[in-house]
N, C-alpha and C. Protein backbone atom coordinates (compact mmCIF):
# COMPACT_ATOMS: atom_id res chain seq x y z
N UNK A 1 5.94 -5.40 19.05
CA UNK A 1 6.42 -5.02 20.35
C UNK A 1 7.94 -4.88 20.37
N UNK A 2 8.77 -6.10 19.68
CA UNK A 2 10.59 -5.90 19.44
C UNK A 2 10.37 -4.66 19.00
N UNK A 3 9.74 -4.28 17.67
CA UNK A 3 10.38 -3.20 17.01
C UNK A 3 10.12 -1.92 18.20
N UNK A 4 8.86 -1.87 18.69
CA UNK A 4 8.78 -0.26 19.66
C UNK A 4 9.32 -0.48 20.68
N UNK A 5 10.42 -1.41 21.14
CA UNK A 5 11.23 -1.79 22.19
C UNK A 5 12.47 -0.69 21.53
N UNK A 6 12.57 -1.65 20.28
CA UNK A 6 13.77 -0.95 19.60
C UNK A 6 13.88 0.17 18.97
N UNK A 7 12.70 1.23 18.92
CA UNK A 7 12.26 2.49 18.39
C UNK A 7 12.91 3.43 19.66
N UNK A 8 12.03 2.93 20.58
CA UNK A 8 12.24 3.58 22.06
C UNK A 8 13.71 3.96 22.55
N UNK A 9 14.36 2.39 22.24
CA UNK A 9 15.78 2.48 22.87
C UNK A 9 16.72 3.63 21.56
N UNK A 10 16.18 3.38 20.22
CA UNK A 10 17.02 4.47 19.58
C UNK A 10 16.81 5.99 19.56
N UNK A 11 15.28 6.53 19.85
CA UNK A 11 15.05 7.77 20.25
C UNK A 11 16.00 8.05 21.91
N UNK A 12 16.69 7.14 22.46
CA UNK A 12 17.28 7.50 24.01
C UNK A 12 18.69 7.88 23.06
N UNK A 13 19.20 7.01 22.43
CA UNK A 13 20.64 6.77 21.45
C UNK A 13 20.88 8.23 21.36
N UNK A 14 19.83 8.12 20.10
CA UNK A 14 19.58 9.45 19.28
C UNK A 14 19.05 10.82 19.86
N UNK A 15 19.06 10.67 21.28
CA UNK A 15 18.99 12.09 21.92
C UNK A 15 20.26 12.65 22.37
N UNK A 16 20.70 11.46 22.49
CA UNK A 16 22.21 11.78 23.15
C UNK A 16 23.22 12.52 22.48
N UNK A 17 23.08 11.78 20.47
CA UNK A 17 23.84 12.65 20.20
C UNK A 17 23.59 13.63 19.14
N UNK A 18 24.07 14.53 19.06
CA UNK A 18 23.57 15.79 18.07
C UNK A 18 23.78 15.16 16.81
N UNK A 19 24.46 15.19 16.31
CA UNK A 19 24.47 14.91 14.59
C UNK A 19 23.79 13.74 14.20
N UNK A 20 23.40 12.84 15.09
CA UNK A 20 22.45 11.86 14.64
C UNK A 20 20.90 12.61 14.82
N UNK A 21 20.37 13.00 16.25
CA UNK A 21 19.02 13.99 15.70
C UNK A 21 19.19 14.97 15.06
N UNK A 22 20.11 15.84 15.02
CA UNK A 22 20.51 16.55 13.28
C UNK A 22 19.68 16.00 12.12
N UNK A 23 20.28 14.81 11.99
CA UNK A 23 20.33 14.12 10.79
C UNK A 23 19.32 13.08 10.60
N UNK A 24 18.04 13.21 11.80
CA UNK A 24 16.66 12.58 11.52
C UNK A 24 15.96 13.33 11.54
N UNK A 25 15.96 14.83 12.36
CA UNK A 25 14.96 16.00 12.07
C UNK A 25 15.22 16.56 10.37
N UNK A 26 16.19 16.48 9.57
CA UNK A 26 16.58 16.45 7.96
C UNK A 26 15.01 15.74 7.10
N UNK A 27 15.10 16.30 6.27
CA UNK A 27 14.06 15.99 5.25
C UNK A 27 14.62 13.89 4.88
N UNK A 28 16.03 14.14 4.62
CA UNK A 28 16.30 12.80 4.14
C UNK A 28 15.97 11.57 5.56
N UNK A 29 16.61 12.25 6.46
CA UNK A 29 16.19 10.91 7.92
C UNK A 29 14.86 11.04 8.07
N UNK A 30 14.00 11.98 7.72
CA UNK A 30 12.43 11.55 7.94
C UNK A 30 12.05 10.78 6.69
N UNK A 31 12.28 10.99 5.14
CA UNK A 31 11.63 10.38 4.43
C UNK A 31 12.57 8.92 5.09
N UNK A 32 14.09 8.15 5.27
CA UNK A 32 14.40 7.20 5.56
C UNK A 32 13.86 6.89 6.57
N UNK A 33 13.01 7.08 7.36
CA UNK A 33 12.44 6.71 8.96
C UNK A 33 11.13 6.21 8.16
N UNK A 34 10.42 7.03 7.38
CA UNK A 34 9.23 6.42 6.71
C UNK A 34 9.24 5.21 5.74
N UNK A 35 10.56 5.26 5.06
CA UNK A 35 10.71 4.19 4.35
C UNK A 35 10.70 2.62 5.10
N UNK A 36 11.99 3.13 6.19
CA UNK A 36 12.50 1.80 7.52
C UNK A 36 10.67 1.24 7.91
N UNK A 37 9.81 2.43 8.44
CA UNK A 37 8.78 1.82 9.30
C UNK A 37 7.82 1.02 8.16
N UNK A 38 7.48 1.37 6.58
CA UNK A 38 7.10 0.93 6.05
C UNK A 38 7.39 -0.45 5.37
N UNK A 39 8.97 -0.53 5.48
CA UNK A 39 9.52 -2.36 5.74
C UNK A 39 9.04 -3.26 6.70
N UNK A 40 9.35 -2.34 7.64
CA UNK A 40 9.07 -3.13 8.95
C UNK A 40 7.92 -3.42 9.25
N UNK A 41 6.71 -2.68 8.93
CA UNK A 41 5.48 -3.04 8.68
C UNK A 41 5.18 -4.35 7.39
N UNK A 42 5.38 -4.05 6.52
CA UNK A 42 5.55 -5.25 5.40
C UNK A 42 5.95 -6.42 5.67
N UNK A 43 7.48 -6.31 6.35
CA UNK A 43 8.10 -7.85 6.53
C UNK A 43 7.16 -8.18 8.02
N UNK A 44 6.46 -7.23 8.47
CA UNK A 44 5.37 -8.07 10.22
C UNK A 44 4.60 -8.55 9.38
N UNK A 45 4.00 -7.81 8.25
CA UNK A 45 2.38 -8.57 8.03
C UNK A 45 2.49 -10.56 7.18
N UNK A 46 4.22 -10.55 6.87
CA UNK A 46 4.28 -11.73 6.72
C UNK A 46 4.01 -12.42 8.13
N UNK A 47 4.50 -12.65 9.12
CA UNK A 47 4.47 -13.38 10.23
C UNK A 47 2.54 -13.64 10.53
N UNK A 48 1.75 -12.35 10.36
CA UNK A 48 0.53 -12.41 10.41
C UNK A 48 -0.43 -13.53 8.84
N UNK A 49 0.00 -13.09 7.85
CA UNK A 49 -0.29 -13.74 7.05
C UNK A 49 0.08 -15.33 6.90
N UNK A 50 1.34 -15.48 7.08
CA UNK A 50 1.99 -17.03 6.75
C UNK A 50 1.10 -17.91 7.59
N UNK A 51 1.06 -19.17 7.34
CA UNK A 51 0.14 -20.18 7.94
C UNK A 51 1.12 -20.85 8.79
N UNK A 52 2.24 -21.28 9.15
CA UNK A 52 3.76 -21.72 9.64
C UNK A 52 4.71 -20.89 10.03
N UNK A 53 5.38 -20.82 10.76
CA UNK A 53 6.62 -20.19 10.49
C UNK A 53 7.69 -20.61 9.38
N UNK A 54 7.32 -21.70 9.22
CA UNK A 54 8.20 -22.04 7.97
C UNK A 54 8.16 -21.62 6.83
N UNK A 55 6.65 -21.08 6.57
CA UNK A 55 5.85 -20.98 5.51
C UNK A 55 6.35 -19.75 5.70
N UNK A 56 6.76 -18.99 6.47
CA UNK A 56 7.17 -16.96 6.80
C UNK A 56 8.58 -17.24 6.45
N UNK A 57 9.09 -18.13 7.21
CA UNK A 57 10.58 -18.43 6.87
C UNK A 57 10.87 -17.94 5.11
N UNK A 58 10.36 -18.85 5.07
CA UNK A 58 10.28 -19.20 2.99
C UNK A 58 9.45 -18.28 2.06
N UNK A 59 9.28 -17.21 3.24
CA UNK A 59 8.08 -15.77 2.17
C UNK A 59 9.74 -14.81 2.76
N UNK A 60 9.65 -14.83 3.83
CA UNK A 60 10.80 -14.06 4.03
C UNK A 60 11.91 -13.98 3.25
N UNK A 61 12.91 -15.10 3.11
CA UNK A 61 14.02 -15.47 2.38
C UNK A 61 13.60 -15.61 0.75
N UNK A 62 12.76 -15.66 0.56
CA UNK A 62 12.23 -15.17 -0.92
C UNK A 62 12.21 -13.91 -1.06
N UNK A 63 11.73 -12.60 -0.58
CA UNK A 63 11.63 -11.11 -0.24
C UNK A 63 13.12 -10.62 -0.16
N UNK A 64 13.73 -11.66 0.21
CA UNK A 64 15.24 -10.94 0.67
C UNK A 64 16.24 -11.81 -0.13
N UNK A 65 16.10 -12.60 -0.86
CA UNK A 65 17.43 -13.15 -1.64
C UNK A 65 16.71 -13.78 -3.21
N UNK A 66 17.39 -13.44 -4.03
CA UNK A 66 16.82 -13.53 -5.42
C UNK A 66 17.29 -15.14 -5.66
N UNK A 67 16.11 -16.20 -5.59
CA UNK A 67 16.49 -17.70 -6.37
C UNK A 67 16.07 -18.00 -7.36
N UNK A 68 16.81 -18.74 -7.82
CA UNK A 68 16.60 -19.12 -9.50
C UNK A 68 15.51 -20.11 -9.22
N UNK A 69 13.89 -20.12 -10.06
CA UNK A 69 13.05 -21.08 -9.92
C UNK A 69 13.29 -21.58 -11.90
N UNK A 70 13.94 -22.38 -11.82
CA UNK A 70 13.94 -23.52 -13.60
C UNK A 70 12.22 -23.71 -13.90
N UNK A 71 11.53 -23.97 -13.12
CA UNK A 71 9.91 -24.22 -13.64
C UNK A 71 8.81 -23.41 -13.20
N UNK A 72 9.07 -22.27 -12.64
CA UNK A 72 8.48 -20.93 -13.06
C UNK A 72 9.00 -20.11 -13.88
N UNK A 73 8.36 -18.98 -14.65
CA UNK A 73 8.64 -18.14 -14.55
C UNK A 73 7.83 -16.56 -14.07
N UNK A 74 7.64 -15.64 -14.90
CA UNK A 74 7.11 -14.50 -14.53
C UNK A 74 5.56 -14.86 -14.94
N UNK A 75 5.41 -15.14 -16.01
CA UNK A 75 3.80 -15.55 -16.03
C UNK A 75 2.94 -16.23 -15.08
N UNK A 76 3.74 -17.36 -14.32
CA UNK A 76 2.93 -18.24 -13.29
C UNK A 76 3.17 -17.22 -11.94
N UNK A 77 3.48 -16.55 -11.50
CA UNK A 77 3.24 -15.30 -10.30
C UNK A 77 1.51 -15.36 -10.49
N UNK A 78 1.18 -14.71 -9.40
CA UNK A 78 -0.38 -15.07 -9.06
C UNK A 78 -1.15 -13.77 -9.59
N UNK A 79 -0.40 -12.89 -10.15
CA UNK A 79 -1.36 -11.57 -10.54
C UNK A 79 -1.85 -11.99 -12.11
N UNK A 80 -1.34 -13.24 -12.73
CA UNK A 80 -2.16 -13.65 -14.09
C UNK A 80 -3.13 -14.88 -13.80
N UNK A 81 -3.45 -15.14 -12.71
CA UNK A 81 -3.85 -16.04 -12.39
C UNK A 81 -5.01 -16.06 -11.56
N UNK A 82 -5.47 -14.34 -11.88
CA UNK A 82 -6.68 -14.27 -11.21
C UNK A 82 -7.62 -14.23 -12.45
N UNK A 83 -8.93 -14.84 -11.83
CA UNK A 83 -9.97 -15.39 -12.83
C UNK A 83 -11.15 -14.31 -13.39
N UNK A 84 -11.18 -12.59 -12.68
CA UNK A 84 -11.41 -12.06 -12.98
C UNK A 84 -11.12 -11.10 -14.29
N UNK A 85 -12.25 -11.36 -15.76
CA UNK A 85 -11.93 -10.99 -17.21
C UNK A 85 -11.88 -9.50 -16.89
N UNK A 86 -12.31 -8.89 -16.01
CA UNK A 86 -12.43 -7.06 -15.91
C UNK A 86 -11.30 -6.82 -16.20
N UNK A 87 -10.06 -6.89 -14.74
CA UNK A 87 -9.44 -6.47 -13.65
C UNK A 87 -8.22 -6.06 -15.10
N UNK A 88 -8.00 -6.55 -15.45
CA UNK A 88 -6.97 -6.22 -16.61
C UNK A 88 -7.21 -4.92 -17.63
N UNK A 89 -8.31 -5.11 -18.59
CA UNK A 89 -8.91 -3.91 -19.10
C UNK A 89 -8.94 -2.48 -18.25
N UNK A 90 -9.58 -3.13 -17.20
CA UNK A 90 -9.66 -1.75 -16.38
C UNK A 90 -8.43 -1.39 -15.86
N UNK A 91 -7.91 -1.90 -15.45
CA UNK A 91 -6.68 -1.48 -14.33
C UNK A 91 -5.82 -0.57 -16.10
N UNK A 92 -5.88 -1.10 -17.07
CA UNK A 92 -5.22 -0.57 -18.03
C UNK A 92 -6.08 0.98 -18.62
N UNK A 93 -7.18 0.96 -18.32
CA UNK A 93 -8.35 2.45 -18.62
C UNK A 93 -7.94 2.93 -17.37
N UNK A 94 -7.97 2.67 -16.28
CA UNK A 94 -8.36 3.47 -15.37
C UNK A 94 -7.17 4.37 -14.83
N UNK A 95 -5.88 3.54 -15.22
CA UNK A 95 -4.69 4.35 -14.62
C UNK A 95 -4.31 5.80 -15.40
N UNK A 96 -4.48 5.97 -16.48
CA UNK A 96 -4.23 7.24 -17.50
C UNK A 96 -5.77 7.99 -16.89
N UNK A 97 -6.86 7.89 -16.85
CA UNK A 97 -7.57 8.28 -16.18
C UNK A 97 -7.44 8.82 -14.93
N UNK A 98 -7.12 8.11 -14.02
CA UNK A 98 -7.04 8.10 -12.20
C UNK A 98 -5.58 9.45 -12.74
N UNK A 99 -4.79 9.15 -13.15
CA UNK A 99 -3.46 10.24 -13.48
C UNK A 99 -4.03 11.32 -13.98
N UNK A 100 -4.58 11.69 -14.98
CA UNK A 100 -5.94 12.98 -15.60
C UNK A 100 -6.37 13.81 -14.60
N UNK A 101 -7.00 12.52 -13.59
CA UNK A 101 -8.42 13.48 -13.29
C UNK A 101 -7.41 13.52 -11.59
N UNK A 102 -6.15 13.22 -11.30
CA UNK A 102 -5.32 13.95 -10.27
C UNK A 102 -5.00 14.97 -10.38
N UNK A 103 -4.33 15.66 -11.67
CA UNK A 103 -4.46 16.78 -12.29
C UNK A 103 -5.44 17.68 -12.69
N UNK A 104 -6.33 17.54 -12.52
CA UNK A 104 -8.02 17.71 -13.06
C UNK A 104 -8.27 18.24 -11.77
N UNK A 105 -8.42 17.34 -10.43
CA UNK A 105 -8.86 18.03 -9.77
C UNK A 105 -7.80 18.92 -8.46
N UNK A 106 -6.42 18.95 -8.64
CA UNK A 106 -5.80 20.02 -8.41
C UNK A 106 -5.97 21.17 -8.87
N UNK A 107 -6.14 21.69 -9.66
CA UNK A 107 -6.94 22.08 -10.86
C UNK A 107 -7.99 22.61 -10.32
N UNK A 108 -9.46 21.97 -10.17
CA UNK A 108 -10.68 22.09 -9.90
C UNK A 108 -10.45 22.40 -8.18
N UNK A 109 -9.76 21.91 -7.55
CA UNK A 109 -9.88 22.63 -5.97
C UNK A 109 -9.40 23.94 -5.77
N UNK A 110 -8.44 24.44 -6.86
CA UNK A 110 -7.87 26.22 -6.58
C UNK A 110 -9.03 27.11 -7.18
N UNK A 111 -9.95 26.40 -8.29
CA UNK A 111 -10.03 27.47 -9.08
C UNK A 111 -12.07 27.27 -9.02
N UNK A 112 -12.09 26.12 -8.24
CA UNK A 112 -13.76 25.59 -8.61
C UNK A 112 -14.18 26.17 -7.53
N UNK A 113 -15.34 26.42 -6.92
CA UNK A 113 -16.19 26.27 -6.05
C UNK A 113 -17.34 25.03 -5.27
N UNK A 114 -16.90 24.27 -4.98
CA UNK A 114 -17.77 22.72 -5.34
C UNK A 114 -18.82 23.47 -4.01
N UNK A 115 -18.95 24.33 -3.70
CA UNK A 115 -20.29 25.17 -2.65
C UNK A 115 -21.46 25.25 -3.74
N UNK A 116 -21.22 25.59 -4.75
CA UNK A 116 -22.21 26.16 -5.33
C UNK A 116 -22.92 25.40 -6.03
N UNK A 117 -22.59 23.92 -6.17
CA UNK A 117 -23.62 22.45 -6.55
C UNK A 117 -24.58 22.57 -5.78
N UNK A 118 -25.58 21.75 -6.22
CA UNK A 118 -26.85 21.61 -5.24
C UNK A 118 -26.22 20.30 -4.60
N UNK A 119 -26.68 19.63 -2.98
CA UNK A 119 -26.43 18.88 -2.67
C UNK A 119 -26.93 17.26 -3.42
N UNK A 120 -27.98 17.75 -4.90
CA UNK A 120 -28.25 16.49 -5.43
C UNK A 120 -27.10 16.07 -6.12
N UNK A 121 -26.63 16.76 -6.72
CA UNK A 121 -25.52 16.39 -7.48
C UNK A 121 -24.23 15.77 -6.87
N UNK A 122 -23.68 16.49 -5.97
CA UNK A 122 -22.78 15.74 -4.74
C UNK A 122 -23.19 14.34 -4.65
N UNK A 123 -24.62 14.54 -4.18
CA UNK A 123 -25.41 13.06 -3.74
C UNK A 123 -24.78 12.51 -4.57
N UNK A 124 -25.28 12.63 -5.71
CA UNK A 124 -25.11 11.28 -7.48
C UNK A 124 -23.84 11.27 -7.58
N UNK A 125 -22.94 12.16 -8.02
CA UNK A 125 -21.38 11.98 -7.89
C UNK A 125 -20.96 10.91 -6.72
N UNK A 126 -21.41 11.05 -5.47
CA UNK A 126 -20.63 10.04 -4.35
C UNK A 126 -21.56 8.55 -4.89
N UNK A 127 -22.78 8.17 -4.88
CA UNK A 127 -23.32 7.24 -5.27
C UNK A 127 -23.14 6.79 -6.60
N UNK A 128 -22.61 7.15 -8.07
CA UNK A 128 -21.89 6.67 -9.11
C UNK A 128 -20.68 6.23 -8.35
N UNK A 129 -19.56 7.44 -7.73
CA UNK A 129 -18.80 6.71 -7.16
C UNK A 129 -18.87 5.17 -6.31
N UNK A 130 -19.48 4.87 -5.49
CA UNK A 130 -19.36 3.72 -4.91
C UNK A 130 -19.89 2.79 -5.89
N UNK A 131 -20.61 2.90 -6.76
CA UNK A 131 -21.48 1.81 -8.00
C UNK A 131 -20.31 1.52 -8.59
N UNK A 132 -19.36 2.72 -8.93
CA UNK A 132 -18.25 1.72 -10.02
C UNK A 132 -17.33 1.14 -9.11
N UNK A 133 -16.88 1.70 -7.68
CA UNK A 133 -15.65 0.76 -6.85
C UNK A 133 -16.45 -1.08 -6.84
N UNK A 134 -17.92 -0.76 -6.66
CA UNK A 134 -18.55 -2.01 -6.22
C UNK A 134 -18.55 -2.60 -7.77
N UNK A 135 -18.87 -2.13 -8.63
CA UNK A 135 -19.02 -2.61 -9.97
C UNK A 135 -17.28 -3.79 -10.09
N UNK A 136 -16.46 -2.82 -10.15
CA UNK A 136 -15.34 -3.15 -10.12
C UNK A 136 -14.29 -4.36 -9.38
N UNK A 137 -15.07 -4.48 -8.49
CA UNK A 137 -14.21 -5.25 -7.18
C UNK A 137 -14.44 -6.53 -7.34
N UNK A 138 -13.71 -7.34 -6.62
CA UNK A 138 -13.72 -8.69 -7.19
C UNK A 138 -15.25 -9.22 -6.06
N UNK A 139 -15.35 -10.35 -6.50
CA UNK A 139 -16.80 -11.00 -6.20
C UNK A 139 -16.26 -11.71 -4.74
N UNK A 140 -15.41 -12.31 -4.60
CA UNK A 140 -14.96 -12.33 -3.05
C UNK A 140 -13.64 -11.51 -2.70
N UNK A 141 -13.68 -10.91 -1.48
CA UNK A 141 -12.53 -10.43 -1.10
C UNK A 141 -11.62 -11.66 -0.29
N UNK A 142 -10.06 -10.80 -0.08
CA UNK A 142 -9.57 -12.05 0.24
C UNK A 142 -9.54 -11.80 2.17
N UNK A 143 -9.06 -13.10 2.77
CA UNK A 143 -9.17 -12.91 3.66
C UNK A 143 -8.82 -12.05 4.44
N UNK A 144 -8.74 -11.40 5.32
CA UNK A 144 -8.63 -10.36 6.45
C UNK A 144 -6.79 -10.66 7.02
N UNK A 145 -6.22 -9.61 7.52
CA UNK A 145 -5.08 -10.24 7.48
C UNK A 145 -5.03 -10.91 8.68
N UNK A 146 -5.46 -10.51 9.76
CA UNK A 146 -5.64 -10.86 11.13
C UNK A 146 -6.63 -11.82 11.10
N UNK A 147 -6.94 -12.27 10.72
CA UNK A 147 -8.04 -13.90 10.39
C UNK A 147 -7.44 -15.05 10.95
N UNK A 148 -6.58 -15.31 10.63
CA UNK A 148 -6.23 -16.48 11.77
C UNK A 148 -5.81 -15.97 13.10
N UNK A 149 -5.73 -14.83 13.27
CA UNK A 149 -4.48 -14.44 14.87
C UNK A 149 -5.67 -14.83 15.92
């Protein structure tokens, strides 16, 4: 609600004067407007996630100032510390793949016809698809972010 308080009051700012909406109708003030709202979204979903404010306090000021931890290091971060044997292998197959077949099917949408499949095949293509996301995915998901609100 602060931030579309404070969206609001700078679209009044920024009508007023020319070289500032100049310079947000610009390719660079829109990709920087997308960047700003995509922070600002990130640093909210801490306040939603943290269990404390203290606990946001101390996710926050971690996000925003680099501290020296003496008895961590990069290995103890929580992305080696998941207990799933897949998630590694795959995430290492699937990215040169997932990159391929982006190219593959730029590719296949100018020049293919996907009309002229029978709808069984579609069928099996979307149903392999969901077998490997489900194959793939971890055995519990994590909680919801809005779960405690």
């Amino acid at each position: 609600g602060v931030l579309l308080l404070l969206h609001k009051e700078f679209q009044t700012v920024a009508k007023a004067s020319v070289w500032l909406s100049q310079a947000l109708a610009s390719k660079g003030g829109r990709v920087f407007a997308m960047v700003l709202t995509f922070h600002a979204v990130c640093i909210g979903w801490v306040l939603f996630r943290a269990e404390t404010m203290t606990c946001a306090a101390t996710m926050l000021k971690r996000l925003f100032f680099m501290e020296t931890l003496p008895d961590h290091s990069v290995l103890s971060m929580v992305l080696p510390q998941i207990n799933y044997p897949l998630i590694y292998p795959t995430a290492f197959l699937l990215l040169p793949i997932l990159v391929v077949s982006h190219f593959f099917m730029g590719y296949a949408n100018k020049h293919i016809d996907f009309n002229r499949y029978p709808k069984a095949v579609k069928v099996a293509w979307c149903f392999a698809m969901m077998f490997i996301v489900l194959t793939f995915s971890p055995d519990k998901s994590p909680r919801f972010i809005y779960f405690q609100f």
